[in-house]
N, C-alpha and C. Protein backbone atom coordinates (compact mmCIF):
# COMPACT_ATOMS: atom_id res chain seq x y z
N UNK A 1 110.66 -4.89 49.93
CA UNK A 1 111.25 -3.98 48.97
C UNK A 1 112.48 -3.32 49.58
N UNK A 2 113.59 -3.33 49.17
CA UNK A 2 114.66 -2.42 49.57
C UNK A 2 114.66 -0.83 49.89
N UNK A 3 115.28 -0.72 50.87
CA UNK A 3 115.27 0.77 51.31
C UNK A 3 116.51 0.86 51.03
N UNK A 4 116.69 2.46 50.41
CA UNK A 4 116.23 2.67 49.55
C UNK A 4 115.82 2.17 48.16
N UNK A 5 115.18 2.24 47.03
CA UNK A 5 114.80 1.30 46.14
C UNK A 5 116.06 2.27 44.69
N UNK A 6 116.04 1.60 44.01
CA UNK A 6 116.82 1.97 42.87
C UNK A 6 115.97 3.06 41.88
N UNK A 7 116.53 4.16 41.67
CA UNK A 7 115.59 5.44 41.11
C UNK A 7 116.73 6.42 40.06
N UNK A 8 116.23 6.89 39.28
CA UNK A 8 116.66 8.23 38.55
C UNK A 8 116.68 9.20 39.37
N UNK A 9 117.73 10.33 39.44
CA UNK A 9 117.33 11.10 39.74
C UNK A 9 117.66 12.22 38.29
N UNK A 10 117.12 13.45 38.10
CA UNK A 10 117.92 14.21 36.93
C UNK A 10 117.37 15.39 37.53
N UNK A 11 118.69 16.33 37.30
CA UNK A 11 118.69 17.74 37.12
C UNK A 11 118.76 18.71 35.87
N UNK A 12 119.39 19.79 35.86
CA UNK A 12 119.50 20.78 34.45
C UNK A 12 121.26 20.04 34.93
N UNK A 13 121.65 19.80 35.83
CA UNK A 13 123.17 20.04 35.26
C UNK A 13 123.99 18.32 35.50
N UNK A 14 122.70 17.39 36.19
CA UNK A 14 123.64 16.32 36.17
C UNK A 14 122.49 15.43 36.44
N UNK A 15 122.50 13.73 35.78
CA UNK A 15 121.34 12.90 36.04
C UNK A 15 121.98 11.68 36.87
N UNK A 16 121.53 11.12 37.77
CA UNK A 16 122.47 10.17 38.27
C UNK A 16 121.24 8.88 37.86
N UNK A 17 121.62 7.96 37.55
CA UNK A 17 120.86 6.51 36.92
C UNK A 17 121.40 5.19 38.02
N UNK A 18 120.69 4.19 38.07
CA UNK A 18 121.04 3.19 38.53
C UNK A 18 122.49 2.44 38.12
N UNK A 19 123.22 2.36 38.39
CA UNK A 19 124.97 1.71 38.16
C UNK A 19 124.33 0.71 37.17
N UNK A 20 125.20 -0.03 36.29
CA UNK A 20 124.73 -0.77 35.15
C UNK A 20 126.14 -1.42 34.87
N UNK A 21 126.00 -2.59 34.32
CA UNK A 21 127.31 -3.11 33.70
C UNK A 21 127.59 -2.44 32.61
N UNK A 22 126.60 -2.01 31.47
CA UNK A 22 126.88 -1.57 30.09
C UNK A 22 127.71 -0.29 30.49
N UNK A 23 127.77 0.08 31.63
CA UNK A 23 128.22 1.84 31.84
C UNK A 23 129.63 1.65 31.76
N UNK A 24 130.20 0.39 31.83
CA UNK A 24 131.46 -0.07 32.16
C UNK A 24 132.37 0.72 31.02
N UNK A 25 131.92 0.85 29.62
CA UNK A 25 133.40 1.66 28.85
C UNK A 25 133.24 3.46 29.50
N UNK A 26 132.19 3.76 29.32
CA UNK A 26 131.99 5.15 29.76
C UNK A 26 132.46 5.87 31.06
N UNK A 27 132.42 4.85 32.07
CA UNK A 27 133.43 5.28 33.66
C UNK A 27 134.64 5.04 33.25
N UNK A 28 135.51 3.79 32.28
CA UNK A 28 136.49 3.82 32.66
C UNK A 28 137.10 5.43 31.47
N UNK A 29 135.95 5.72 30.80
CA UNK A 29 136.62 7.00 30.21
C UNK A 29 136.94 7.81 30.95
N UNK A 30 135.48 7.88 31.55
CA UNK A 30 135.56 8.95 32.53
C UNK A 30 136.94 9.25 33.81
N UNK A 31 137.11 7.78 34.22
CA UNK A 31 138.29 7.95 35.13
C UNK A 31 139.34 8.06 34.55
N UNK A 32 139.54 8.14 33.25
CA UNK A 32 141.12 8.32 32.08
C UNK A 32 141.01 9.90 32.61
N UNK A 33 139.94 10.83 32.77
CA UNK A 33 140.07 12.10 32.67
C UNK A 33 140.60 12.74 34.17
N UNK A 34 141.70 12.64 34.47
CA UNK A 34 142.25 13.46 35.47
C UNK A 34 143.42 12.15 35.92
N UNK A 35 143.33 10.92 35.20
CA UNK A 35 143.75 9.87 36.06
C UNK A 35 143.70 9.50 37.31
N UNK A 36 142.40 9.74 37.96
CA UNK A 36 142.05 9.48 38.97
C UNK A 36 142.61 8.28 39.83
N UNK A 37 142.72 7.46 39.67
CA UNK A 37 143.11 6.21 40.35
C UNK A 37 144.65 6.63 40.80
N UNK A 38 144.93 7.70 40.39
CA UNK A 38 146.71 7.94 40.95
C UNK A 38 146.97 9.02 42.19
N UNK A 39 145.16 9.13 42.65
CA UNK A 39 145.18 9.96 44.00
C UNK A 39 145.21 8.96 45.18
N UNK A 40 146.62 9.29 45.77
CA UNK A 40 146.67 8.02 47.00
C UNK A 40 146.11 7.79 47.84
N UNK A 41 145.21 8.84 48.00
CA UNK A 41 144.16 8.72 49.30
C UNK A 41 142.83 8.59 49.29
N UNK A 42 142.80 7.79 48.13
CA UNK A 42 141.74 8.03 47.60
C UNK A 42 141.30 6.25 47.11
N UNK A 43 140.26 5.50 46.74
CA UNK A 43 140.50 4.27 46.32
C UNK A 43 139.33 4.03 44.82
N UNK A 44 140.11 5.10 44.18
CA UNK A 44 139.78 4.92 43.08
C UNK A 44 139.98 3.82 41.84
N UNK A 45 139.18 3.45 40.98
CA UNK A 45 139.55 1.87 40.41
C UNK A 45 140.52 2.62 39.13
N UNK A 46 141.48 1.97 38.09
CA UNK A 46 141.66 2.11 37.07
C UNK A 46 141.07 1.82 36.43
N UNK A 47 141.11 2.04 35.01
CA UNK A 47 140.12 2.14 33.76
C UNK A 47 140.00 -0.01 33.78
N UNK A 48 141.31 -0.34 33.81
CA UNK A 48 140.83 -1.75 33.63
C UNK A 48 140.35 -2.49 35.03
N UNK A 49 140.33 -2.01 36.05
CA UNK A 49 139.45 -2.36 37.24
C UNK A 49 137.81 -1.67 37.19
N UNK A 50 137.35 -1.31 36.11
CA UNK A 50 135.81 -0.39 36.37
C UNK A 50 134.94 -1.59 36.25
N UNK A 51 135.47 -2.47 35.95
CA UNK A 51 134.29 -3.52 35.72
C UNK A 51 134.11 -4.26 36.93
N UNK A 52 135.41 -4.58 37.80
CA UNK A 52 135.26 -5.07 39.10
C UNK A 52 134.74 -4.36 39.92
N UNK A 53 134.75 -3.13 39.35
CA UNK A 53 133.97 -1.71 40.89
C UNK A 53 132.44 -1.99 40.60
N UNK A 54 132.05 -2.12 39.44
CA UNK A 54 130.92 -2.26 39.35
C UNK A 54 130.38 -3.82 39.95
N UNK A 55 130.87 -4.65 40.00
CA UNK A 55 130.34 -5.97 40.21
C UNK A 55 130.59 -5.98 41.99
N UNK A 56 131.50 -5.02 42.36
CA UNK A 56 131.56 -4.98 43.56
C UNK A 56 130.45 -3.78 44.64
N UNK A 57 129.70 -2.82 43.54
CA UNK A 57 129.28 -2.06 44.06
C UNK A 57 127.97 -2.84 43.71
N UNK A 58 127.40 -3.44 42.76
CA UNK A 58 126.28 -4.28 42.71
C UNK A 58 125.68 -5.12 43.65
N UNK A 59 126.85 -5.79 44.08
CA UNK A 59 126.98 -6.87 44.61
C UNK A 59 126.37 -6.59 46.50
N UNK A 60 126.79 -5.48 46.66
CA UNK A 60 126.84 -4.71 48.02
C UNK A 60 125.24 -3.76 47.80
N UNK A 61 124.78 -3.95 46.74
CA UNK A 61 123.00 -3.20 46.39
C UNK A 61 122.06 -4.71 46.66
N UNK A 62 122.75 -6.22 46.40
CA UNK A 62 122.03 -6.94 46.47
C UNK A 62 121.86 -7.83 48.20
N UNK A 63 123.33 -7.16 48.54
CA UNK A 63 123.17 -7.09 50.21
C UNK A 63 122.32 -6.01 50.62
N UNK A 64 122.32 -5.51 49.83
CA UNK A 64 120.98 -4.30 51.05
C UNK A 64 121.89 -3.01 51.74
N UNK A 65 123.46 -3.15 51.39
CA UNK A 65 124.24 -2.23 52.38
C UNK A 65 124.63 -0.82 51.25
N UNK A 66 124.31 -0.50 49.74
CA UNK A 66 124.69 0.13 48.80
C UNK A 66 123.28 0.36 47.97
N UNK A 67 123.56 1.38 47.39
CA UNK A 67 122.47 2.18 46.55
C UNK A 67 123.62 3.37 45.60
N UNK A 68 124.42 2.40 44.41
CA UNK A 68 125.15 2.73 43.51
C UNK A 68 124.50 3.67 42.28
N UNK A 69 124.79 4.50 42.08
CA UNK A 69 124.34 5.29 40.64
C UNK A 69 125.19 5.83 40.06
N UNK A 70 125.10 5.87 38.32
CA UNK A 70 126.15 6.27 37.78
C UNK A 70 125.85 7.61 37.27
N UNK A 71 126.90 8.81 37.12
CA UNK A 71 126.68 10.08 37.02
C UNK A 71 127.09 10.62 35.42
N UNK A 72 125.76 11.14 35.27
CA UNK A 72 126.05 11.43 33.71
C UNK A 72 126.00 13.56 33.76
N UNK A 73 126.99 14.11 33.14
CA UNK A 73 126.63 15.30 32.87
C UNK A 73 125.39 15.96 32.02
N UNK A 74 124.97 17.33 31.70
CA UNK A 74 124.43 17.69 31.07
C UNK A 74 124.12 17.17 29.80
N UNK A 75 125.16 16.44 28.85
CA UNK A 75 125.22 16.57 27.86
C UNK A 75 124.89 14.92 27.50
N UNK A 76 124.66 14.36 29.28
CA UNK A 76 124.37 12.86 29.35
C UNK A 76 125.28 11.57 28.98
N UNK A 77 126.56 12.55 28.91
CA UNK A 77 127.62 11.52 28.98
C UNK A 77 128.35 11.09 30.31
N UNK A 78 128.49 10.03 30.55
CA UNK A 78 128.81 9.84 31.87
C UNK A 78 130.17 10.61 32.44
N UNK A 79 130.31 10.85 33.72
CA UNK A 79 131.02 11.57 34.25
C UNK A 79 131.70 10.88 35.69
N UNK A 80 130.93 10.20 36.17
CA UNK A 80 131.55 9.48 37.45
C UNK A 80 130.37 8.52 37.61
N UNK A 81 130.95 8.16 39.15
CA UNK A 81 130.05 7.42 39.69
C UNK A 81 129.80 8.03 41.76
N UNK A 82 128.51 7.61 42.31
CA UNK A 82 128.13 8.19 43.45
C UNK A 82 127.67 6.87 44.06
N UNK A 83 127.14 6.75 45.57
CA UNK A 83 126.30 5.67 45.90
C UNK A 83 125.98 6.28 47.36
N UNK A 84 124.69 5.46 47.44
CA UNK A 84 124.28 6.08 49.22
C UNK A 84 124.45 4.44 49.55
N UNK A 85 125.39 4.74 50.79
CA UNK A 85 125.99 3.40 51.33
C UNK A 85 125.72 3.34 52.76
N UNK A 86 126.63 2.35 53.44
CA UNK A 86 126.12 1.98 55.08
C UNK A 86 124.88 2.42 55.27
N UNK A 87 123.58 2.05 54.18
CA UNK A 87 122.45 1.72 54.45
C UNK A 87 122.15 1.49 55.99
N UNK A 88 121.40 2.22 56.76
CA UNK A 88 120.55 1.75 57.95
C UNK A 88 119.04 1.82 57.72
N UNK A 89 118.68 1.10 57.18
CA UNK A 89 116.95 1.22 57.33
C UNK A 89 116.59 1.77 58.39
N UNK A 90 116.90 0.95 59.87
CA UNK A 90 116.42 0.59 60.98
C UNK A 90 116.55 2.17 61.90
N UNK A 91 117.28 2.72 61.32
CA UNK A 91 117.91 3.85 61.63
C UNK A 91 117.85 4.98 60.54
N UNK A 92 117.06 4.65 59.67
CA UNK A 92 116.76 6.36 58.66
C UNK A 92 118.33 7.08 58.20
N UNK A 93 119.51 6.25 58.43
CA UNK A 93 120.51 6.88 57.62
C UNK A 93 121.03 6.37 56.73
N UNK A 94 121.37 7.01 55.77
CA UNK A 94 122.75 6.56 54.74
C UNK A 94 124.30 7.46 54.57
N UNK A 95 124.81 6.88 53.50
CA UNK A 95 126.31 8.00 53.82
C UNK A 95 126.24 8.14 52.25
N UNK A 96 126.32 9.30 51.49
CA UNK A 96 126.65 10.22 50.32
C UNK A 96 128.09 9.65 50.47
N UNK A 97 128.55 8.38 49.59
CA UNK A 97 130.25 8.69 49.17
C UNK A 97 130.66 7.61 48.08
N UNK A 98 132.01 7.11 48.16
CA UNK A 98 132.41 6.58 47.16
C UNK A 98 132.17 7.35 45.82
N UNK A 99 132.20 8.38 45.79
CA UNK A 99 131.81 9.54 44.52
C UNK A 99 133.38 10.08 44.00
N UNK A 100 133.28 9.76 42.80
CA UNK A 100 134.55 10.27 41.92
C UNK A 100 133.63 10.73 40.55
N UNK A 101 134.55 11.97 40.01
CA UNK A 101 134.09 12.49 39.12
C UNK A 101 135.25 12.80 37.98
N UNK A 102 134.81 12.48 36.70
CA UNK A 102 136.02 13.04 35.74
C UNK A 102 136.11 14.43 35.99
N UNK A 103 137.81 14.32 35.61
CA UNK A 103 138.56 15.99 36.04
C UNK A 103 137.51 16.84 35.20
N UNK A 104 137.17 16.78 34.34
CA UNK A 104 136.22 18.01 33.04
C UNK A 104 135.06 18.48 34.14
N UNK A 105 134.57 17.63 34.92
CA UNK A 105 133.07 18.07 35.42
C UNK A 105 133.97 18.41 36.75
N UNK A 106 134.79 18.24 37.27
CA UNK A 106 135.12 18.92 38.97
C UNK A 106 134.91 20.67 38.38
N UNK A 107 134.41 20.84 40.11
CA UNK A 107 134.37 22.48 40.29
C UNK A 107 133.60 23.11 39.63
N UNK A 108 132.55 22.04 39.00
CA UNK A 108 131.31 22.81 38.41
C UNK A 108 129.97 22.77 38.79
N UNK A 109 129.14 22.82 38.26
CA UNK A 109 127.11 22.83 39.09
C UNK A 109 127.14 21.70 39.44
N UNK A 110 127.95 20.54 38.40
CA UNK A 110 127.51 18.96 38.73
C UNK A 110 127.53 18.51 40.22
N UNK A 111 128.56 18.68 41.10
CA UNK A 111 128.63 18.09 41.87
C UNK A 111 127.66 18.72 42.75
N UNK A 112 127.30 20.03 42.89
CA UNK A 112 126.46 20.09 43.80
C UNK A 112 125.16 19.86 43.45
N UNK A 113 124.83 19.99 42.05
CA UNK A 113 123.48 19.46 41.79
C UNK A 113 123.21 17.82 42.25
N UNK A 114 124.42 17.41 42.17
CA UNK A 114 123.99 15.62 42.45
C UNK A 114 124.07 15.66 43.80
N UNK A 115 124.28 16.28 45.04
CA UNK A 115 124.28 16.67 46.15
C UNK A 115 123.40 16.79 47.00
N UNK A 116 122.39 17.86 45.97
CA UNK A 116 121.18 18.33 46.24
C UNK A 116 120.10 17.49 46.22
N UNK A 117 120.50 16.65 44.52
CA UNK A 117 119.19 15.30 44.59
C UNK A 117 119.65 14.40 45.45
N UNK A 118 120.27 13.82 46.28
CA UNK A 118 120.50 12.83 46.64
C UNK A 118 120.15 13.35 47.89
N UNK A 119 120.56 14.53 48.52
CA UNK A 119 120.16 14.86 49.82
C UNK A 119 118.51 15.29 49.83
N UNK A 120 117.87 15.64 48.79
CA UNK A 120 116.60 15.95 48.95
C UNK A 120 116.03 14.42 49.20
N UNK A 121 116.04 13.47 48.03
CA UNK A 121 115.69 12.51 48.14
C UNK A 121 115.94 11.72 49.69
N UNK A 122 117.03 11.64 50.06
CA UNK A 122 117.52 10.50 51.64
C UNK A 122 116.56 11.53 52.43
N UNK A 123 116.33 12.95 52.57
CA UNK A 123 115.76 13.65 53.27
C UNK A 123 114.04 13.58 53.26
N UNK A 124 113.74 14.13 52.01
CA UNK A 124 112.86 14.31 51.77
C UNK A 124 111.53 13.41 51.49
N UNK A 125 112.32 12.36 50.62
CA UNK A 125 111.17 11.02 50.27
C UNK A 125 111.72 10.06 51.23
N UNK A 126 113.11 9.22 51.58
CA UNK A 126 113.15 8.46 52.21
C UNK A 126 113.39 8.87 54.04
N UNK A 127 112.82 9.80 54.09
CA UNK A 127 112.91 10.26 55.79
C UNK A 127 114.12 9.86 56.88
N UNK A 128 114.89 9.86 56.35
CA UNK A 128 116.61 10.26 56.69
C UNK A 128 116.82 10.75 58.10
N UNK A 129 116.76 10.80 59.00
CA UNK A 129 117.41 11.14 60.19
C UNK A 129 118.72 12.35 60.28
N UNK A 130 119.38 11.40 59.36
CA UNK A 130 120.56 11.99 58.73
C UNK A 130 121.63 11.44 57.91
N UNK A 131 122.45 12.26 57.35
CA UNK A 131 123.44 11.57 56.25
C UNK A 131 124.36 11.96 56.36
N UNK A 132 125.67 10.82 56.00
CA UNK A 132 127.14 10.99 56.37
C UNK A 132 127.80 11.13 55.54
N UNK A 133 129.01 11.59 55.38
CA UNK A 133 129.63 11.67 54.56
C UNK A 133 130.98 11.40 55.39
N UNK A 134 132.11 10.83 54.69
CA UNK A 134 133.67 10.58 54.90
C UNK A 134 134.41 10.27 53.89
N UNK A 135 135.79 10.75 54.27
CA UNK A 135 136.68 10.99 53.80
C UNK A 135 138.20 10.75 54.29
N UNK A 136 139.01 10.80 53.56
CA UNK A 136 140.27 10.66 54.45
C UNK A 136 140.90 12.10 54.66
N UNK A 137 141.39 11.89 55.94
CA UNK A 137 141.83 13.28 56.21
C UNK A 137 142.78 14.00 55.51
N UNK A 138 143.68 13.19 54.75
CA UNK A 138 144.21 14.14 53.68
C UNK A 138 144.03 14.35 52.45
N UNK A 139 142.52 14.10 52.24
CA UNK A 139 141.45 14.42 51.31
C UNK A 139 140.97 15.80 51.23
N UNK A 140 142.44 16.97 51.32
CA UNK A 140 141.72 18.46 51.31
C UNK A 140 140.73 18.67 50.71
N UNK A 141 140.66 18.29 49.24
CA UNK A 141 139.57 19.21 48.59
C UNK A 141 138.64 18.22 48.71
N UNK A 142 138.06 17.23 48.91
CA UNK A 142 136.77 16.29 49.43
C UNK A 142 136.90 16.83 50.71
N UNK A 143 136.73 17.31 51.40
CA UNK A 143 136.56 18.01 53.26
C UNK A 143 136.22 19.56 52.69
N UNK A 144 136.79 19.94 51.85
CA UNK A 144 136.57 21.39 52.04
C UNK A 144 135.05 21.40 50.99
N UNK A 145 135.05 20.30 49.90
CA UNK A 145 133.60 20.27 49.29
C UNK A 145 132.94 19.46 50.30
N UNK A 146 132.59 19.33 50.83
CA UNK A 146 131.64 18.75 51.78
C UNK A 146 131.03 19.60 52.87
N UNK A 147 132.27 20.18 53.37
CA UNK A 147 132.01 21.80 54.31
C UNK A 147 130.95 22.66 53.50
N UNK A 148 131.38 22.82 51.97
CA UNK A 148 130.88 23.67 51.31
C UNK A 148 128.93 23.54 51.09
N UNK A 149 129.09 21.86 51.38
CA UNK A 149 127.38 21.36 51.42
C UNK A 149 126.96 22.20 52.59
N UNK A 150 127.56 22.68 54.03
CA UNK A 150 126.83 22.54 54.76
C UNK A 150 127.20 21.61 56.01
N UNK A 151 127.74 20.10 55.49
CA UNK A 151 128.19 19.45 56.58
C UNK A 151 128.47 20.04 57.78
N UNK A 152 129.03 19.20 58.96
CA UNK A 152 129.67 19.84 59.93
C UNK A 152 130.08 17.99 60.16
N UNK A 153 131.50 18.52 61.17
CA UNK A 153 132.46 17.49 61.26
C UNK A 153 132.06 16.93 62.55
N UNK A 154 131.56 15.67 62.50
CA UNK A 154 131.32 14.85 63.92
C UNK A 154 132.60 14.32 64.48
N UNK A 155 133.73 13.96 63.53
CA UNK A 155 134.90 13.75 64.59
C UNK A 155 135.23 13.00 63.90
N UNK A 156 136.91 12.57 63.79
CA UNK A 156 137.89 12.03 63.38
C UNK A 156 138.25 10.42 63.58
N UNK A 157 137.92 9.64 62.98
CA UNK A 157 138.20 8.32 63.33
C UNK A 157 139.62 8.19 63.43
N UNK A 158 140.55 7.40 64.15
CA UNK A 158 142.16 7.59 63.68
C UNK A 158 142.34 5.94 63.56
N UNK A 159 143.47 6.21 62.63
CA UNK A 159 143.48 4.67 62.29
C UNK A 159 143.05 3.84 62.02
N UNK A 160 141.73 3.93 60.84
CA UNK A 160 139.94 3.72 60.68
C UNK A 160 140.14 2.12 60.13
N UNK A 161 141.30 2.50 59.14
CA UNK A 161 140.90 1.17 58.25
C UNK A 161 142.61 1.65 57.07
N UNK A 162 142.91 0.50 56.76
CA UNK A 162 144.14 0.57 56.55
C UNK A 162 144.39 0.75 54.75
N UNK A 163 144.84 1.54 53.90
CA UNK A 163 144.72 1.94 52.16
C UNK A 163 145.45 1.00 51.72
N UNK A 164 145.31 0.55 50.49
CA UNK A 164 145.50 -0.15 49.35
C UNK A 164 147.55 -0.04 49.83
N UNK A 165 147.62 1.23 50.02
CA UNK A 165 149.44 1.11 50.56
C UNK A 165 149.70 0.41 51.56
N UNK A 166 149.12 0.35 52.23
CA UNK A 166 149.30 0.03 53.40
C UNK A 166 149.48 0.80 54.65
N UNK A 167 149.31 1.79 54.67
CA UNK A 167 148.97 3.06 55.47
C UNK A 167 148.12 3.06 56.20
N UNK A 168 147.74 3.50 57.39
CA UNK A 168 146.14 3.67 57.97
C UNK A 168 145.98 5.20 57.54
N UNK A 169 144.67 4.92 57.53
CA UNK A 169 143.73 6.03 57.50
C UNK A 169 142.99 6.41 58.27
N UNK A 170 143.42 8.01 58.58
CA UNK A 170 142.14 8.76 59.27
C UNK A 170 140.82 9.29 58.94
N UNK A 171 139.89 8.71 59.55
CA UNK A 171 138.70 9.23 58.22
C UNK A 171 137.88 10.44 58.86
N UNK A 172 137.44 11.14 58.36
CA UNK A 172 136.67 12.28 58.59
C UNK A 172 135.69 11.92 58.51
N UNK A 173 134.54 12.15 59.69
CA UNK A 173 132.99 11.74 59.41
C UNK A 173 132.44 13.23 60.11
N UNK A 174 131.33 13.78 59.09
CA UNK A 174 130.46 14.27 58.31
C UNK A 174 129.41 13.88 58.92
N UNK A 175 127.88 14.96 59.08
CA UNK A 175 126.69 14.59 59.05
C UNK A 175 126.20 16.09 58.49
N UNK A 176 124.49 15.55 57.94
CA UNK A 176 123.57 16.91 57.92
C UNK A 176 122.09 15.69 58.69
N UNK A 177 121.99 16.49 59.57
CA UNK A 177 120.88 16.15 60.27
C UNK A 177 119.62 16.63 59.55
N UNK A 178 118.32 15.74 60.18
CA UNK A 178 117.40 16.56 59.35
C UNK A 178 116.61 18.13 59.94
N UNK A 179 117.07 18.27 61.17
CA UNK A 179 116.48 19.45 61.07
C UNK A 179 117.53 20.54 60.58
N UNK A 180 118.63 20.12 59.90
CA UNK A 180 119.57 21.17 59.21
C UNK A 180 119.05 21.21 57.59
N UNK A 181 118.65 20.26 57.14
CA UNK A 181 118.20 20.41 55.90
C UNK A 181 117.56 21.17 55.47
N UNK A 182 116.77 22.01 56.02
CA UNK A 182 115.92 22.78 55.15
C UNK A 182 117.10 24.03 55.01
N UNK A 183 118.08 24.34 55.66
CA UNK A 183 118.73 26.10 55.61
C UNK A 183 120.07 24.83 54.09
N UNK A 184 120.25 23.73 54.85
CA UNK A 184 120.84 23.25 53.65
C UNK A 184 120.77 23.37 52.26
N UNK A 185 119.58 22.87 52.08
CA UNK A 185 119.00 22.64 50.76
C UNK A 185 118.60 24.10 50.24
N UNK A 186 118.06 25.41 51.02
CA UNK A 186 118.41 26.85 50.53
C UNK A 186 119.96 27.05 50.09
N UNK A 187 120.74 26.81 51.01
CA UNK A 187 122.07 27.04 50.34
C UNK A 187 122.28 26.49 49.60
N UNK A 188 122.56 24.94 49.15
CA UNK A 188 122.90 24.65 47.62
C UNK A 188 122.13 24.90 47.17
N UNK A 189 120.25 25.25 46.89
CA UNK A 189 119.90 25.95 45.52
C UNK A 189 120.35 27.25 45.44
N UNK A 190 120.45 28.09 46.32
CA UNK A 190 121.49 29.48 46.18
C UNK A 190 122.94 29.54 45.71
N UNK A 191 123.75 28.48 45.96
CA UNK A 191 125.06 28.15 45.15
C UNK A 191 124.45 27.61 43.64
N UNK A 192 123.77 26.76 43.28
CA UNK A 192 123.31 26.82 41.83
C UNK A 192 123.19 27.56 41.02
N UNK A 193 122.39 28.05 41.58
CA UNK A 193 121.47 29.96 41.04
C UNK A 193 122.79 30.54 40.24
N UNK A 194 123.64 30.55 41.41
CA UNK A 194 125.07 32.04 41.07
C UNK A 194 125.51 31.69 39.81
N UNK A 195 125.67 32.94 39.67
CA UNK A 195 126.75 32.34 37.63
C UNK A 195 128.30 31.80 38.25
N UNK A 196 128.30 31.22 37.24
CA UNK A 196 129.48 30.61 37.42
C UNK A 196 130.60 31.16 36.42
């Protein structure tokens, strides 16, 4: 059976579902909303590439190295997409990324509610070691939401892997260990709680 196995998760403010081909008109709406794909540091698909992200993020669930889900808001309309990736069984970790969200849902409960299930779950049911997160370093506001989980910065890859421009990239790598999780997981349900 695959570690991790393919699951629902749902909250009050966001449900994340197994990635699906049918989801294919609903992400590429979703990525119309902020025009996402025009952040350069970023490797977001366009509306007419969502169907290749999906066959490519599938494809990498049937290698065993991805655990893709698609993110629906409150109101259960889709909103982005998330995945727990560089799968290590052997090693109890995964990495929280490849996560884009339509501009309407940034800066709201969603993202940290899908945060929370995904880190309870890698933590809690699949006994996690720990989980990574990365980014590119001139990914301000992905570094400063990630800080905001709790993370802490293990160190700077330079020159990691080279962008769609042709640029290298520095990537920021991220962990929450598991004996940080429990003051973790108090703080994002205490950031929930607050009115917004």
């Amino acid at each position: 059976m695959a570690w991790p196995a393919p699951l629902t998760l749902g909250g009050k403010h966001a449900t994340l579902e197994p990635l699906a081909r049918e989801h294919a008109a609903g992400l590429a709406d979703a990525v119309r909303d902020g025009e996402l794909w025009k952040l350069w540091y970023t490797a977001i698909p366009e509306p007419e590439g969502i169907a290749a992200e999906i066959e490519r993020r599938l494809a990498l669930q049937a290698a065993g190295s991805m655990l893709p889900f698609t993110v629906r808001d409150a109101q259960g309309r889709i909103a982005g997409m998330t995945t727990y990736m560089h799968i290590d069984s052997a090693n109890r970790r995964v990495e929280i990324g490849s996560t884009w969200y339509a501009q309407r849902v940034q800066r709201t409960a969603l993202n940290t509610e899908c945060k929370l299930m995904l880190l309870g779950h890698a933590f809690d049911v699949l006994d996690c070691i720990a989980v990574e997160f990365r980014t590119h370093f001139f990914n301000q506001r992905s570094r400063r939401g990630i800080e905001r989980l709790g993370a802490k910065l293990d160190g700077i890859l330079r020159s990691h892997q080279r962008s769609a421009d042709g640029s290298l990239r520095d990537t920021c790598v991220y962990s929450i260990t598991a004996a940080e999780w429990p003051a973790v997981k108090a703080h994002l349900a205490f950031q929930l709680d607050k009115p917004r």
